[in-house]
C-alpha atoms as a PDB file:
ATOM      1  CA  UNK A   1      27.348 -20.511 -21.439  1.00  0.00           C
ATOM      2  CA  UNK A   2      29.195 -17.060 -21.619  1.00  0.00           C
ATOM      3  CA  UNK A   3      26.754 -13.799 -22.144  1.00  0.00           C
ATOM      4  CA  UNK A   4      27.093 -10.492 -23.798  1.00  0.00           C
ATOM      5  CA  UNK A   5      25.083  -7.790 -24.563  1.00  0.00           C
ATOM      6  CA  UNK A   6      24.025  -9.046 -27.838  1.00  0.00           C
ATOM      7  CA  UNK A   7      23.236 -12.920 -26.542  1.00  0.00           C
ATOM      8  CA  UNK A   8      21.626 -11.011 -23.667  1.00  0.00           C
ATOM      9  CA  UNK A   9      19.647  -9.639 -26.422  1.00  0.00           C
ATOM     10  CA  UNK A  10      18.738 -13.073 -27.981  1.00  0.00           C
ATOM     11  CA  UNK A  11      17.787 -14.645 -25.156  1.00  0.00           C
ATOM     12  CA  UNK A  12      15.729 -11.754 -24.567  1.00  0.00           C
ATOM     13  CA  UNK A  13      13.767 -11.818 -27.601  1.00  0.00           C
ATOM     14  CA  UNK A  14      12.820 -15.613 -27.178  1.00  0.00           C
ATOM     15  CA  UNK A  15      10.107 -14.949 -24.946  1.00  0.00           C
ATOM     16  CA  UNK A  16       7.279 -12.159 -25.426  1.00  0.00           C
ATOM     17  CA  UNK A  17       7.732 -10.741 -22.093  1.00  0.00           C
ATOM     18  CA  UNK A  18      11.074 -10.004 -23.320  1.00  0.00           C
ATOM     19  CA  UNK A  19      10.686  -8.646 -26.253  1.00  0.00           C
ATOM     20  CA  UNK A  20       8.116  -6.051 -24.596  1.00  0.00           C
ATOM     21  CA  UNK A  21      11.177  -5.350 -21.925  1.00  0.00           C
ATOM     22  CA  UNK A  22      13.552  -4.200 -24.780  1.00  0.00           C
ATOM     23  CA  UNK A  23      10.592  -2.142 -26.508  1.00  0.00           C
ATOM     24  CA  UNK A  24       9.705  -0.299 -23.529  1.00  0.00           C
ATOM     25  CA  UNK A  25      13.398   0.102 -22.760  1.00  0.00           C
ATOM     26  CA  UNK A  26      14.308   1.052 -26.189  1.00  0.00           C
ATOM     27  CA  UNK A  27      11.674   3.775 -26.326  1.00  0.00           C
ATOM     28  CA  UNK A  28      12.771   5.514 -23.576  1.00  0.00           C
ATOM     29  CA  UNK A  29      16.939   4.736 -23.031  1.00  0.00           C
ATOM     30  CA  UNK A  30      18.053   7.673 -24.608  1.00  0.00           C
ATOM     31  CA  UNK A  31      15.926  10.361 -22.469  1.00  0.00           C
ATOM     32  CA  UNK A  32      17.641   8.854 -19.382  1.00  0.00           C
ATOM     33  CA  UNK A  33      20.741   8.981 -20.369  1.00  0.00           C
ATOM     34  CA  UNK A  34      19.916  12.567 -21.382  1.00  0.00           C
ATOM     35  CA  UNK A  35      18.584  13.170 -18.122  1.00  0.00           C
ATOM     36  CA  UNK A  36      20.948  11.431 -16.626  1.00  0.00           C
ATOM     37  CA  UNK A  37      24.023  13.310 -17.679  1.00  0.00           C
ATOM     38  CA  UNK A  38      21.810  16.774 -18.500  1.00  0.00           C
ATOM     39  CA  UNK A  39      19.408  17.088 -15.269  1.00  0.00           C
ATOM     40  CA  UNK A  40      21.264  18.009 -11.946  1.00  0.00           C
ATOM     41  CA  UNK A  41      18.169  16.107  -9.556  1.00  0.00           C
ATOM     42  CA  UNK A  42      18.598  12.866 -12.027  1.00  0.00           C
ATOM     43  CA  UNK A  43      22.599  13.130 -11.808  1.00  0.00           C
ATOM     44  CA  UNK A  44      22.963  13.067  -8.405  1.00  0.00           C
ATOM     45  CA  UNK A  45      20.496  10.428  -7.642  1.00  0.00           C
ATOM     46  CA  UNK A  46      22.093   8.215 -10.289  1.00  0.00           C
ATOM     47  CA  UNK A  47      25.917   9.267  -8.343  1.00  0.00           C
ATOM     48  CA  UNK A  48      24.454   9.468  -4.699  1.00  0.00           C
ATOM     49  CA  UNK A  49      22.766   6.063  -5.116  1.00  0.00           C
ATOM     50  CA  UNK A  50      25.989   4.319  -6.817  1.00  0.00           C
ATOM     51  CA  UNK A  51      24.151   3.560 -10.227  1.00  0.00           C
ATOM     52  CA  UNK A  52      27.495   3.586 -12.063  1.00  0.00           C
ATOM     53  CA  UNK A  53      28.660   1.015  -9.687  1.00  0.00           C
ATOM     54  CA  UNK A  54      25.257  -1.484 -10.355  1.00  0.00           C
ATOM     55  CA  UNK A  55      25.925  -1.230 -14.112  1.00  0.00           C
ATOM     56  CA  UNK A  56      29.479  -2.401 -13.504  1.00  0.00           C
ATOM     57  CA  UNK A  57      28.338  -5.058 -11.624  1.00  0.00           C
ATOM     58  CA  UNK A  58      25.693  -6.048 -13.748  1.00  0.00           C
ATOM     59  CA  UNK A  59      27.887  -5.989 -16.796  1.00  0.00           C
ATOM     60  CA  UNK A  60      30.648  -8.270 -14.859  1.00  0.00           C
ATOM     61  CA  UNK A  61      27.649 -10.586 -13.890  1.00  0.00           C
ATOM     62  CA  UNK A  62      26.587 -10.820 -17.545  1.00  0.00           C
ATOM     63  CA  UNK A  63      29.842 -12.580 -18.167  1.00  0.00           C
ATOM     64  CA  UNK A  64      28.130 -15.785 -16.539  1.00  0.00           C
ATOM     65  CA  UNK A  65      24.502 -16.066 -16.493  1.00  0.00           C
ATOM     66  CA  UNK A  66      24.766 -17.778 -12.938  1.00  0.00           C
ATOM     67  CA  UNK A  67      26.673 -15.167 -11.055  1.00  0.00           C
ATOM     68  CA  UNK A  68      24.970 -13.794  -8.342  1.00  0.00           C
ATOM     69  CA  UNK A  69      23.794  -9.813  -9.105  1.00  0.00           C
ATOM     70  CA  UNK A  70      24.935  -7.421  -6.316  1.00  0.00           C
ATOM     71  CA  UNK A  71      22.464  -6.204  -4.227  1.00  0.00           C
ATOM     72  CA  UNK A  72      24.085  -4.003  -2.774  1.00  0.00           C
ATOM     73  CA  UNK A  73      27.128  -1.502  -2.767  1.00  0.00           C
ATOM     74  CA  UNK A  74      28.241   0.812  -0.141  1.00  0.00           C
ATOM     75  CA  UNK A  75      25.169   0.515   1.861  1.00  0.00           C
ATOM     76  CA  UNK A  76      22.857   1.386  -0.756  1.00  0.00           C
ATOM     77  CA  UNK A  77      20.663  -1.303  -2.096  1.00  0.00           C
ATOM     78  CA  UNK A  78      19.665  -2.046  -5.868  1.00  0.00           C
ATOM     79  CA  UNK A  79      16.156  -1.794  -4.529  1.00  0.00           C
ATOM     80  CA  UNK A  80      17.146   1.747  -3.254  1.00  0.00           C
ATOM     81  CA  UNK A  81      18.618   2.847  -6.115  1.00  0.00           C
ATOM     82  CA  UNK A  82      15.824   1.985  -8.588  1.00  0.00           C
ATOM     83  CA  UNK A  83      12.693   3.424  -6.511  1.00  0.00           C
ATOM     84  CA  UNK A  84      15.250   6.864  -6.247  1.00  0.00           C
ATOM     85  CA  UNK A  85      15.772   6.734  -9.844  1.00  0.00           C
ATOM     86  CA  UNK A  86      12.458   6.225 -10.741  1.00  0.00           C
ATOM     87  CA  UNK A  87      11.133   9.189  -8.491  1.00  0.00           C
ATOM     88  CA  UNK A  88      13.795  11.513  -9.971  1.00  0.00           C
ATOM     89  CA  UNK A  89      12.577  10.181 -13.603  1.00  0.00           C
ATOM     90  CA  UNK A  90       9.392  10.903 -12.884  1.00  0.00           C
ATOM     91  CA  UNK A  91       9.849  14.482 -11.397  1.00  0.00           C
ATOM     92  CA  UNK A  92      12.095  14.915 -14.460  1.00  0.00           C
ATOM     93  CA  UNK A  93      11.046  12.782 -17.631  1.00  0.00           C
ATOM     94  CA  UNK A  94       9.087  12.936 -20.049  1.00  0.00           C
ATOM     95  CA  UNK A  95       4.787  12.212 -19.900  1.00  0.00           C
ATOM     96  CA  UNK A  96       5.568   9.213 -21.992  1.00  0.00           C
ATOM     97  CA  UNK A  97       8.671   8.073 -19.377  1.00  0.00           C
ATOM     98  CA  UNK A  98       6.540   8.702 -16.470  1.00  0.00           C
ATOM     99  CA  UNK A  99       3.484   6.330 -17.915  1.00  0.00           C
ATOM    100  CA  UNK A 100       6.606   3.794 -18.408  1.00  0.00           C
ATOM    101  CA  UNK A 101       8.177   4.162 -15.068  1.00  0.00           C
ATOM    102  CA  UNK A 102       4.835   3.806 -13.563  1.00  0.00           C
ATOM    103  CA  UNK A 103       3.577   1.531 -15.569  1.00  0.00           C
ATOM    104  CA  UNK A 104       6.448  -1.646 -15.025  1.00  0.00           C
ATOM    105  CA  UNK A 105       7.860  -0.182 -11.395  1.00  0.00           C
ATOM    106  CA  UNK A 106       6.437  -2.718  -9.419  1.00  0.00           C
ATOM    107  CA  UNK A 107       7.281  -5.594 -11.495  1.00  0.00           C
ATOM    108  CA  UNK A 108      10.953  -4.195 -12.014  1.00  0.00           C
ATOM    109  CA  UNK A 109      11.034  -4.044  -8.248  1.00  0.00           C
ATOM    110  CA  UNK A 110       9.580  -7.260  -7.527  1.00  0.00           C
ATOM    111  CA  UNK A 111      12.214  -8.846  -9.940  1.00  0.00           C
ATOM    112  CA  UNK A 112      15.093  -6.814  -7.948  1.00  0.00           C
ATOM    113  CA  UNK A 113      14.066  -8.677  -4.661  1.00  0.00           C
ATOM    114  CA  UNK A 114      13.583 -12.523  -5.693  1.00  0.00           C
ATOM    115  CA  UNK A 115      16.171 -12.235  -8.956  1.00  0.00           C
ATOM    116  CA  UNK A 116      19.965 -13.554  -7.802  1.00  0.00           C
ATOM    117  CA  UNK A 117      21.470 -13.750 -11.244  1.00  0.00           C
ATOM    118  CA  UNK A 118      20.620 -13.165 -15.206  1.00  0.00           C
ATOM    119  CA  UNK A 119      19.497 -17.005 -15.195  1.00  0.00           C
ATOM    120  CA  UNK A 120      16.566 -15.943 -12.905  1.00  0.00           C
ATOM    121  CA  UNK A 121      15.500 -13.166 -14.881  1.00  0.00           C
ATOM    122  CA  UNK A 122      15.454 -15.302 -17.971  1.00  0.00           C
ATOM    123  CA  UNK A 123      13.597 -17.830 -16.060  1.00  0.00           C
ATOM    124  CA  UNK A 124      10.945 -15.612 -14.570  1.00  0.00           C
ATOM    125  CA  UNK A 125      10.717 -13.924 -18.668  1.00  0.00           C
ATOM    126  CA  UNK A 126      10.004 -17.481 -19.577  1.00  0.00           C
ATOM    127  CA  UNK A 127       7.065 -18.198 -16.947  1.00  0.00           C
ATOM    128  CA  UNK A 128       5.845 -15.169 -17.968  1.00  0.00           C
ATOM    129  CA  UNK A 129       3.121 -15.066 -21.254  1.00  0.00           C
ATOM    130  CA  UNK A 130       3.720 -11.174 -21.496  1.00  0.00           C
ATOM    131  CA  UNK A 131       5.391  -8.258 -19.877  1.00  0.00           C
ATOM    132  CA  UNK A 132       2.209  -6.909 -18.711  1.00  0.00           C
ATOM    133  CA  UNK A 133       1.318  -2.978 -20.328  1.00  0.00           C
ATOM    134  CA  UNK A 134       0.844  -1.527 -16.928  1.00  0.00           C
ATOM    135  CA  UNK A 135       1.341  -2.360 -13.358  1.00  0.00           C
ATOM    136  CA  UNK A 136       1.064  -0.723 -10.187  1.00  0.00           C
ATOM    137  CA  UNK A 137       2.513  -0.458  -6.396  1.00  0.00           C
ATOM    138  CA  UNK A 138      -0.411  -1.729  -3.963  1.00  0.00           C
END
């Protein structure tokens, strides 16, 4: 089975935790972009941390669900690169992207860790009755 963005999409959808991924990502995708290309402390966390490299990778891993995600580039981990991204969000962002960020951080981390490829996040969306609303680092 082949993927793109909008069979990503479907196969999304099909569960409820996935649906509530795309609506919490669709509410806030276009302030980090903005802040992404607009907000000096975002912009070179997002360059400094390679997050233009992850996307590339993640977009050539979409191709197949079961290739492996990169974890990391250049010595700079995925892991890395999200926690720095979400602490230059949250310095940065809006009140309504913070409560997001700190909301789903620790499940978006834990997924970065244990997930190899697209197949596994699709799997763990599946054992997964809902996205939950809010989660938190212990």
């Amino acid at each position: 089975m082949l993927y793109d963005i909008e069979i990503l999409d479907i196969e999304l959808r099909k569960t409820e935790a996935g649906t509530r991924l795309l609506q919490v990502f669709n509410a806030h995708v276009d302030e980090v972009f903005f802040l992404v290309g607009h907000h000096r402390q975002v912009t070179v966390a997002w360059q400094r941390n390679h997050g233009p490299a992850f996307i590339s990778s993640f977009l050539e891993t979409n191709i197949t669900p079961d290739t492996l995600l990169k974890k990391e580039i250049n010595g700079v981990t995925v892991y890395a690169l999200i926690r720095r991204m979400a602490a230059a969000l949250q310095e940065a962002g809006s009140p309504a992207l913070r409560k997001a960020i700190g909301d789903h951080i620790a499940t978006v981390l834990e997924w970065t860790e244990a997930c190899n490829s697209m197949n596994d996040v699709l799997q763990r969306l599946k054992d997964m009755s809902a996205l939950p609303y809010e989660t938190s680092l212990s």
